[in-house]
Each structure stands twice: as C-alpha cells, then as structure tokens.
N, C-alpha and C. Protein backbone atom coordinates (compact mmCIF):
# COMPACT_ATOMS: atom_id res chain seq x y z
N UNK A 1 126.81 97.22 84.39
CA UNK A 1 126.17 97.51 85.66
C UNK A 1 124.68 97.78 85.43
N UNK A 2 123.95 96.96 86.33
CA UNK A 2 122.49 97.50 85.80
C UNK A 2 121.83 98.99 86.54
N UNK A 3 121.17 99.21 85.74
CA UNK A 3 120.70 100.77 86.38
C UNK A 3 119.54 100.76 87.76
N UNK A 4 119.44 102.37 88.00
CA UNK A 4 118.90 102.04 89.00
C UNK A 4 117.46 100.98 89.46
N UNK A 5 116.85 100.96 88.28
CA UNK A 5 115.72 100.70 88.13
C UNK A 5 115.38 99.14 88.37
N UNK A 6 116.17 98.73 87.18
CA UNK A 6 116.46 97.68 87.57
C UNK A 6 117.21 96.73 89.12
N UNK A 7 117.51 97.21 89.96
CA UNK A 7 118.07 97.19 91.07
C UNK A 7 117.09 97.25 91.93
N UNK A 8 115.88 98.35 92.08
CA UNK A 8 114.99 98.51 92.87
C UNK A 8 113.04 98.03 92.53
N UNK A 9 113.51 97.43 91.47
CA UNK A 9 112.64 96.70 90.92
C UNK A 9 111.51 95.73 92.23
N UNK A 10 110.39 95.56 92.37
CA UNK A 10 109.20 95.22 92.98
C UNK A 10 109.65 96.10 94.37
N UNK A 11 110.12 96.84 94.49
CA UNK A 11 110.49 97.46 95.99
C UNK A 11 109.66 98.48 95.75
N UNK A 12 108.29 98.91 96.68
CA UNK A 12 107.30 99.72 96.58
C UNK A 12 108.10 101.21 96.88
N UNK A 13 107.16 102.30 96.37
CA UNK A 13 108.01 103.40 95.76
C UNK A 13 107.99 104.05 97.21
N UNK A 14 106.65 104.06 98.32
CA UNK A 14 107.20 104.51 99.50
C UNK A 14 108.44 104.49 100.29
N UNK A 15 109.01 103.21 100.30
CA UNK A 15 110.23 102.76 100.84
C UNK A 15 111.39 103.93 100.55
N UNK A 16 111.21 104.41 98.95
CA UNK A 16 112.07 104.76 98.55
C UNK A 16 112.18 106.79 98.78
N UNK A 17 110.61 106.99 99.05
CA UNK A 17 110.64 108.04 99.26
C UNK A 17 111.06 108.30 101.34
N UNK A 18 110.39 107.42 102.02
CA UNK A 18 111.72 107.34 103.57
C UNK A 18 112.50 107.24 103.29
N UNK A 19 113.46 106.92 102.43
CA UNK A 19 114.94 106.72 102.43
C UNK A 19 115.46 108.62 102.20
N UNK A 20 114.42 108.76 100.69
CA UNK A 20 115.07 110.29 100.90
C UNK A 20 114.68 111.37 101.92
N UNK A 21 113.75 111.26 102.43
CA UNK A 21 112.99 111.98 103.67
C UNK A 21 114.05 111.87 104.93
N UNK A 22 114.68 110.74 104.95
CA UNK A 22 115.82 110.28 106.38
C UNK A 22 117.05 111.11 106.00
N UNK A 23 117.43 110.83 104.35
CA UNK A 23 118.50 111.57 104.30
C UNK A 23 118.42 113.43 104.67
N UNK A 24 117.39 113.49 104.12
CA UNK A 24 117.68 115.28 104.26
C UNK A 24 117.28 115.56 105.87
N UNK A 25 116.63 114.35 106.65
CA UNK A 25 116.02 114.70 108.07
C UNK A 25 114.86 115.41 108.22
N UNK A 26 113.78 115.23 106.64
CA UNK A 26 112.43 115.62 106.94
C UNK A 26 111.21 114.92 107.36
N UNK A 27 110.44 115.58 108.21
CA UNK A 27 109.98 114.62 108.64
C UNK A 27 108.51 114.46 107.58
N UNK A 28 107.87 113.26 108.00
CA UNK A 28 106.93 113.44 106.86
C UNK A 28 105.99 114.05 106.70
N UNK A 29 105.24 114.43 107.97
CA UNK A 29 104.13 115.48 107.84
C UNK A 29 104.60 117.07 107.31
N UNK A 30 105.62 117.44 107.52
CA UNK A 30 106.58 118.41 106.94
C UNK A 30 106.50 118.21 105.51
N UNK A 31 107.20 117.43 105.37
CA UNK A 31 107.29 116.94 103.92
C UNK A 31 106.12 117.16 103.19
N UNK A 32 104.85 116.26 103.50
CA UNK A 32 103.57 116.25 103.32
C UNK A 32 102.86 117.35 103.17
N UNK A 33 102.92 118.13 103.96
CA UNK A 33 102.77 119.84 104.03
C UNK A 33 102.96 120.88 102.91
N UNK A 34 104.89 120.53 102.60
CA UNK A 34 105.11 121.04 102.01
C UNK A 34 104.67 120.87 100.62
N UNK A 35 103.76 119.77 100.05
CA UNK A 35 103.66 119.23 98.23
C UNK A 35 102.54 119.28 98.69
N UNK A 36 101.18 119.93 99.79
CA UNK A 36 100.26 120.11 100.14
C UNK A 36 98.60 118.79 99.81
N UNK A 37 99.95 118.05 100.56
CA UNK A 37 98.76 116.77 100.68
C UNK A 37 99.11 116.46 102.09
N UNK A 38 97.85 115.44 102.30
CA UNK A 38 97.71 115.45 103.82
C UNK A 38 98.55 114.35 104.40
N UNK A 39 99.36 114.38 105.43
CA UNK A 39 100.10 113.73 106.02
C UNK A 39 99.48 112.13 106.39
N UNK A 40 97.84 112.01 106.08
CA UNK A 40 97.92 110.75 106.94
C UNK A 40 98.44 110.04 104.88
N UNK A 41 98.14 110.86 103.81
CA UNK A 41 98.24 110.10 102.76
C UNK A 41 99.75 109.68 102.41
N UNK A 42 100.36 110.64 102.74
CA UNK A 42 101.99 110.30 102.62
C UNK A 42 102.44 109.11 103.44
N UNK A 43 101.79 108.95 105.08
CA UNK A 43 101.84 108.10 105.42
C UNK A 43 101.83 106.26 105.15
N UNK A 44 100.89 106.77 104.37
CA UNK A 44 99.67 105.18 103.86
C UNK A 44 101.07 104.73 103.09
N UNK A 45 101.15 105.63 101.60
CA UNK A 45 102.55 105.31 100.93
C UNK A 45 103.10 104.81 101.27
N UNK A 46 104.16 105.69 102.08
CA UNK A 46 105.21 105.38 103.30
C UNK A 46 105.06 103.49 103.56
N UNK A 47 104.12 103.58 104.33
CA UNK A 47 104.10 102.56 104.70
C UNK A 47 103.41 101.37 103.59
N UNK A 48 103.27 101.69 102.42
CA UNK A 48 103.27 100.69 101.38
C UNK A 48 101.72 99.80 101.40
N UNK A 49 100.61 101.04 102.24
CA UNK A 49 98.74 100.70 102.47
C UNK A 49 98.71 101.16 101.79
N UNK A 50 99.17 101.97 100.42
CA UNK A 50 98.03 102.74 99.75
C UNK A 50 99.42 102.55 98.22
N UNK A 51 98.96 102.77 96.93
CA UNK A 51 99.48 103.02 95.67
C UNK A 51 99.93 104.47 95.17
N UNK A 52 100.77 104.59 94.83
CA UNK A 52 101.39 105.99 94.30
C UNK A 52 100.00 106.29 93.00
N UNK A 53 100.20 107.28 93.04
CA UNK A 53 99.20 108.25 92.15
C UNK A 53 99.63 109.19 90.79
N UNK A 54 99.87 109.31 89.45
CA UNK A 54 100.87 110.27 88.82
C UNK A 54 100.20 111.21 89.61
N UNK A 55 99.58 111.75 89.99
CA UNK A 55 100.01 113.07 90.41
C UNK A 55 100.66 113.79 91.50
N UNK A 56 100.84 112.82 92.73
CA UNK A 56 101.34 112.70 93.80
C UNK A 56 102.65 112.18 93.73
N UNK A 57 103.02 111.56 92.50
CA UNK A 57 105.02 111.05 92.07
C UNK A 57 104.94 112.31 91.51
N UNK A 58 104.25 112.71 90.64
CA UNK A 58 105.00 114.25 89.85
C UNK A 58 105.62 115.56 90.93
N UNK A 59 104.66 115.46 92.18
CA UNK A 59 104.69 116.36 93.34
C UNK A 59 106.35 116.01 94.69
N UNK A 60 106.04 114.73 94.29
CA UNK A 60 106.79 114.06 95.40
C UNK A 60 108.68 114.31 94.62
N UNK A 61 108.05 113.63 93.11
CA UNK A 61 109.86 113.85 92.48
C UNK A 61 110.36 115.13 92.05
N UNK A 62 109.57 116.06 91.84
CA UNK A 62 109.67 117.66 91.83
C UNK A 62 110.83 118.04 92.86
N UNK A 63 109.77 117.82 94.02
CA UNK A 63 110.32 118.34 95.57
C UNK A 63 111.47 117.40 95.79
N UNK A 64 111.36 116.58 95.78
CA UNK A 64 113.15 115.66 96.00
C UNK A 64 113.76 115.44 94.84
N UNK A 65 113.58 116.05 94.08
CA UNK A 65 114.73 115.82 92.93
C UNK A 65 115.02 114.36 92.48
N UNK A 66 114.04 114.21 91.79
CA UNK A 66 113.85 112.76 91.25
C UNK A 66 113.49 113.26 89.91
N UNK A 67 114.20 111.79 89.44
CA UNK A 67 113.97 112.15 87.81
C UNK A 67 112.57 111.63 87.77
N UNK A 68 111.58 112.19 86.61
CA UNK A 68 110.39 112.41 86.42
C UNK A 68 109.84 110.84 86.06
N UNK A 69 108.89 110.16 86.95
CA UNK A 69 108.03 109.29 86.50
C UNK A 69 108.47 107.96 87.10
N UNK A 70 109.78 108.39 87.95
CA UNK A 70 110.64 107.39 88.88
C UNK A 70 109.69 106.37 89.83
N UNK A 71 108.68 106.91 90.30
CA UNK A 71 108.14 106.59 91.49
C UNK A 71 107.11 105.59 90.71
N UNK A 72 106.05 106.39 89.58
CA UNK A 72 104.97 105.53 88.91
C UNK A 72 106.10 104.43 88.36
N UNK A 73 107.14 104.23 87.81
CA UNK A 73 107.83 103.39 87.07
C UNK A 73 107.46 102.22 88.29
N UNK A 74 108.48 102.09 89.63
CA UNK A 74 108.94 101.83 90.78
C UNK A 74 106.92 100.93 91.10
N UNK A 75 106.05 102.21 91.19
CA UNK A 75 104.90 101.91 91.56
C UNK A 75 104.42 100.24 90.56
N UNK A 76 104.26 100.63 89.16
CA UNK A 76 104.38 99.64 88.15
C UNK A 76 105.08 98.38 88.40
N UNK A 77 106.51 97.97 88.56
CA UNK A 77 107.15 97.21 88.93
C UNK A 77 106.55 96.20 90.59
N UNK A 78 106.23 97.31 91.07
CA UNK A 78 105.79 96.64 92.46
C UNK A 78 104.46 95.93 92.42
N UNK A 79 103.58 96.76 91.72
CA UNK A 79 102.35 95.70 91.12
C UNK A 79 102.47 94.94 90.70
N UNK A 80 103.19 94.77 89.42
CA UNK A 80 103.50 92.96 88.84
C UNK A 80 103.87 92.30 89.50
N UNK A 81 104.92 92.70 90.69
CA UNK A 81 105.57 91.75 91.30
C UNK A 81 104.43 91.08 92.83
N UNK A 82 103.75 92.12 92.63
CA UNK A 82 102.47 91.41 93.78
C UNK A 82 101.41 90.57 92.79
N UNK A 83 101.03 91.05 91.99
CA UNK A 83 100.58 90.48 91.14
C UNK A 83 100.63 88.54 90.65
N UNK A 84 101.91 88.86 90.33
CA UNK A 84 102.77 87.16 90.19
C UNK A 84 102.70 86.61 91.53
N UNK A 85 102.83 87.22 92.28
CA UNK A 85 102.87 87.05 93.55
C UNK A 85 101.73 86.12 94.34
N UNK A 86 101.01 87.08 93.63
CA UNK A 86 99.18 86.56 94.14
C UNK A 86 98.45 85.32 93.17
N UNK A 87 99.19 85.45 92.06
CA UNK A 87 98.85 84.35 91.29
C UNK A 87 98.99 83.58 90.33
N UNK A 88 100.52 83.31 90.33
CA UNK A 88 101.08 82.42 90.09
C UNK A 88 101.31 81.14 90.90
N UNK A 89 102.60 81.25 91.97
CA UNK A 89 102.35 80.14 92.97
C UNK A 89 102.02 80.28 94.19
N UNK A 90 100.69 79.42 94.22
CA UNK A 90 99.86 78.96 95.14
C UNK A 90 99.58 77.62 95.41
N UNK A 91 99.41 76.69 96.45
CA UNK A 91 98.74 75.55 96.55
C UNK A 91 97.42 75.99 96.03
N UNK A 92 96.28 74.60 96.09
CA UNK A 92 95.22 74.81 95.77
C UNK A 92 94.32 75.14 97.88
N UNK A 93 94.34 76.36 97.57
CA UNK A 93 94.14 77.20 99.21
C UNK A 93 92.79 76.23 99.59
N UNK A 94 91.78 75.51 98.84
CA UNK A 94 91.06 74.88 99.43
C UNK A 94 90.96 74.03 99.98
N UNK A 95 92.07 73.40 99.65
CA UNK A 95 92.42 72.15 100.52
C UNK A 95 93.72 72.47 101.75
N UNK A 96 93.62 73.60 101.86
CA UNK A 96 94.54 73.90 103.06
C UNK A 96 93.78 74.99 104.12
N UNK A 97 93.87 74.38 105.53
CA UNK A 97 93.24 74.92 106.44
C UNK A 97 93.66 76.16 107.69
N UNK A 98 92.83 77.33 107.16
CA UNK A 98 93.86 78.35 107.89
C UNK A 98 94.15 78.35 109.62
N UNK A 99 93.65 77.57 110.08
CA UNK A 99 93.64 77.38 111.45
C UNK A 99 95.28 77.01 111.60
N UNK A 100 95.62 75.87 110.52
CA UNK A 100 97.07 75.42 110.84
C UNK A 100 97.81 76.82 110.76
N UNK A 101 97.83 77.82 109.89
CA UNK A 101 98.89 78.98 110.14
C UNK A 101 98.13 80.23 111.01
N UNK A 102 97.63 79.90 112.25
CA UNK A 102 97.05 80.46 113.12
C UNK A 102 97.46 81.64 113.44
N UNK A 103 98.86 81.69 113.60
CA UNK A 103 99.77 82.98 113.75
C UNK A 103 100.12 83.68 112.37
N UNK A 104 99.69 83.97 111.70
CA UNK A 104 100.11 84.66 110.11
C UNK A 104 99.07 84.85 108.93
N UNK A 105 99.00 85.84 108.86
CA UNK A 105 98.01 86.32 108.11
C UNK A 105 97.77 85.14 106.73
N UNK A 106 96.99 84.71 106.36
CA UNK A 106 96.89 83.44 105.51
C UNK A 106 97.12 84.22 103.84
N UNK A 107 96.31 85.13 103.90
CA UNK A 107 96.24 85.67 102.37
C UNK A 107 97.56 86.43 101.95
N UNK A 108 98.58 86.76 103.06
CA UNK A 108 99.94 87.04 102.58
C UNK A 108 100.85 86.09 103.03
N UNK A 109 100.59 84.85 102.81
CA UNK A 109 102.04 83.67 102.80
C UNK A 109 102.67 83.57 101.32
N UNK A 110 103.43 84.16 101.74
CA UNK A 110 104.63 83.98 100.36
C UNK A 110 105.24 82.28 100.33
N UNK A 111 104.36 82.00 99.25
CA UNK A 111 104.54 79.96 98.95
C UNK A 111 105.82 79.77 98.99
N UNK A 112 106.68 80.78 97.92
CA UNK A 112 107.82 80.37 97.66
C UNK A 112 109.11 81.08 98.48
N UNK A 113 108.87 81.62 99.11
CA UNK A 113 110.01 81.97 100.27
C UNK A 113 110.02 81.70 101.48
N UNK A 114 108.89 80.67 101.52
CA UNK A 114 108.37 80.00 103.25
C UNK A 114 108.42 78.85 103.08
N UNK A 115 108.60 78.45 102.12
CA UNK A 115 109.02 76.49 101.82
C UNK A 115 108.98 75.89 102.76
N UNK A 116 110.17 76.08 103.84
CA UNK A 116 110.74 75.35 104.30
C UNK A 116 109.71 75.23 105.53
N UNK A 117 109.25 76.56 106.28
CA UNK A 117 109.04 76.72 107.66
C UNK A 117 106.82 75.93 106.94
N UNK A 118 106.72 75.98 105.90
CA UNK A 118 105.06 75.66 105.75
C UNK A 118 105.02 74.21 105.70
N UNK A 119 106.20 73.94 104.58
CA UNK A 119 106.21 72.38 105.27
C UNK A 119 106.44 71.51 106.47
N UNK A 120 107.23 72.22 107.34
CA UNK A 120 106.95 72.04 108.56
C UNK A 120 106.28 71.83 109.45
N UNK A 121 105.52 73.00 109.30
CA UNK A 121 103.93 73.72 109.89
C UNK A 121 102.82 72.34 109.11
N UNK A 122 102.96 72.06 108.27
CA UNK A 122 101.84 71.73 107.92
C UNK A 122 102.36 70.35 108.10
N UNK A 123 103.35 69.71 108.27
CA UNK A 123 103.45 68.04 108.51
C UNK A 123 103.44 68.19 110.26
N UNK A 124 104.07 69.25 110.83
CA UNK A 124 103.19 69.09 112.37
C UNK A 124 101.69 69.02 112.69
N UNK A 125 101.46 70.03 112.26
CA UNK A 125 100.08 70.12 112.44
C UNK A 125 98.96 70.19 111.63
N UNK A 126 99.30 70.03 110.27
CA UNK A 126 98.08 69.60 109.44
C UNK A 126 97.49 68.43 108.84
N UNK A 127 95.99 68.28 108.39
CA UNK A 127 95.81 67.10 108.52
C UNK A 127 95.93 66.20 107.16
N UNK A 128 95.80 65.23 106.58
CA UNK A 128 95.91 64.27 105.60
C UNK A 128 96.01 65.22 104.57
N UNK A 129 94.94 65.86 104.03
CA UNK A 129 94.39 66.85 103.23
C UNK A 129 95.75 67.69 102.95
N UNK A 130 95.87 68.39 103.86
CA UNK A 130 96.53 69.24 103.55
C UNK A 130 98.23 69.03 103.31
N UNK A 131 98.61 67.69 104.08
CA UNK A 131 99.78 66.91 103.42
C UNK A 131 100.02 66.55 102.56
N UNK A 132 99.13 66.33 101.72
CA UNK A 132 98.67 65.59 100.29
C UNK A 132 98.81 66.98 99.23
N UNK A 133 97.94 67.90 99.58
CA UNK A 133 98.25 69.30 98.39
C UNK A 133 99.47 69.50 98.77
N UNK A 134 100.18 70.03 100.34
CA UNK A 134 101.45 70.23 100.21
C UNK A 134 102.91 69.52 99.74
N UNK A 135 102.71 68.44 99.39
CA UNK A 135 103.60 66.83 98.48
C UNK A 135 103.12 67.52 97.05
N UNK A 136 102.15 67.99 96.78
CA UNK A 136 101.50 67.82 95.52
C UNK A 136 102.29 69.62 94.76
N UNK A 137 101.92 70.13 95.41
CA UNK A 137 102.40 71.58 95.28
C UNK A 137 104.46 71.60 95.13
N UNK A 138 104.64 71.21 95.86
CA UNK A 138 105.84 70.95 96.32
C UNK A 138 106.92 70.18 95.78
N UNK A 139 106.07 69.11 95.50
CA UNK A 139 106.91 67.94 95.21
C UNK A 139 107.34 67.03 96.15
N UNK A 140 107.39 65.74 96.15
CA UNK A 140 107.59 64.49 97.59
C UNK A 140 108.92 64.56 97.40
N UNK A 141 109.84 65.09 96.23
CA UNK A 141 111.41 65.01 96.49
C UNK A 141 111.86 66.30 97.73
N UNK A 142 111.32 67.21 97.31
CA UNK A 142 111.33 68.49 97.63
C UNK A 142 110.98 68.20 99.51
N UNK A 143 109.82 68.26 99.87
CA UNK A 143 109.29 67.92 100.82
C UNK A 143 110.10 66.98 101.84
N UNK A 144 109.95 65.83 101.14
CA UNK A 144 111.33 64.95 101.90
C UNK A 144 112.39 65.32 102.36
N UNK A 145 113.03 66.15 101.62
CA UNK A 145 114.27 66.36 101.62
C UNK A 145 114.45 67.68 102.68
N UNK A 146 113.16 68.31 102.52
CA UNK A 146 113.17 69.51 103.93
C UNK A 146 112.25 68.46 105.10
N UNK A 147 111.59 67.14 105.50
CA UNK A 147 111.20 66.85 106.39
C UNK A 147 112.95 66.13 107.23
N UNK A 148 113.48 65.34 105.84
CA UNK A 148 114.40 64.45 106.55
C UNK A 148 115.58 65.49 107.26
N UNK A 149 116.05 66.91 106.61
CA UNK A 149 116.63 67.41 107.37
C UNK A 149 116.39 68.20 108.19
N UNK A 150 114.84 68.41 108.66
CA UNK A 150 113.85 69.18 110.05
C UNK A 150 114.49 67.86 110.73
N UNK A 151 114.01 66.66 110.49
CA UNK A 151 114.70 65.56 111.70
C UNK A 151 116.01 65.36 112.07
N UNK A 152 117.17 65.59 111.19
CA UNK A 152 117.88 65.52 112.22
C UNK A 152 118.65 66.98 112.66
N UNK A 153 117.62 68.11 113.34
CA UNK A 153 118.41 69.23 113.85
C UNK A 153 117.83 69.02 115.36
C-alpha cells in the first residue's frame, strides 16, 4: 500500500489543510487567529495563491496534529509538479494565437489533459499556423484520430 505521501503527491498543501479545518468545523479566520497569522494569509494558502512557508507548516502541523514537515514535503511535491507542468509539455506558444482560447486563461492550459477539447478548438477556429504546431506537437495520428471521432458525434 503506498503511504500517505505518496497518494497526495502534487496536491497543494492548502487543500489539505480545508480538509482538516472542515473536519473539526473550524473556521479559518479562527483557525488563523489561533497560530496568530492573519486570516487573509491562511486564506491565499487555502486557496492555493500563495506557497506554504516552514514556518507557517511548523505552526499549522503543531495545531492540527500533523506529523512534522508534512505540509513543506506536500508544498515540495506540488512545485515539481507545476514545475513539469510549466515546462515540459508545451506547443511552441508562438505559433499559437491566444485569441483562439478566448475563454481560458492561456498561461494555465494544461497541454496534456486538454488534448482532446484544444484540438478541437484549434481545427475550428485556428488558423494554418496554428494547425500545423498543433499536428506537430501532437502528432497527425493522434490528432486525426480525435478530429475523425469529433465528426462523427
């Protein structure tokens, strides 16, 4: 069985501190209060705008009974995994035009878990250019094989 760590691996460490905050029914400015930092910073966490701090996991796993260094571990893991994230796979972004993903923030498209819906997007509405890096990025087997079955649904 793998341990916890492994299990919660690139999952940012805020997530994990709402989960225990819901269980006991504290709320977070409470919470926040109580390890005497300011509620909008617990917040940021929380919501996965801002990076855990050792000194703010030492405060945070104290008070919830976390084993020591859980959160920086958790914090660590979630960086690499944005990291790879950010730059490993990518098209070459210059030859792709952000107007076509009009609705979605351009600098957080996840290449490889949007496959399906970018090739789409981009053989509707993008132009030569950007058909050409997306075949190229992709692959014309790959591509094909998600255009020919967009056609017949």
């Amino acid at each position: 069985m793998k341990n916890k760590i492994d299990l919660l691996k690139g999952i940012h460490p805020g997530k994990i501190i709402e989960r225990e905050l819901l269980k006991t029914n504290t709320s977070k400015r409470q919470f926040a209060l109580s390890i005497g930092e300011h509620p909008q910073t617990l917040g940021a966490i929380i919501n996965g705008k801002r990076n855990m701090n050792v000194d703010l996991s030492l405060k945070i796993e104290k008070q919830l009974k976390l084993e020591e260094g859980f959160l920086m571990t958790l914090q660590v893991f979630y960086d690499i995994k944005e990291s790879k994230k950010d730059s490993e796979y990518k098209p070459d972004l210059t030859k792709l035009d952000k107007i076509t993903f009009w609705d979605t923030t351009f600098d957080k498209i996840d290449w490889k878990s949007m496959k399906k819906s970018i090739i789409k997007r981009v053989f509707s509405y993008g132009n030569k250019i950007e058909q050409d890096e997306i075949v190229r990025f992709y692959g014309k087997v790959e591509v094909n094989k998600i255009r020919l079955n967009n056609n017949r649904i």
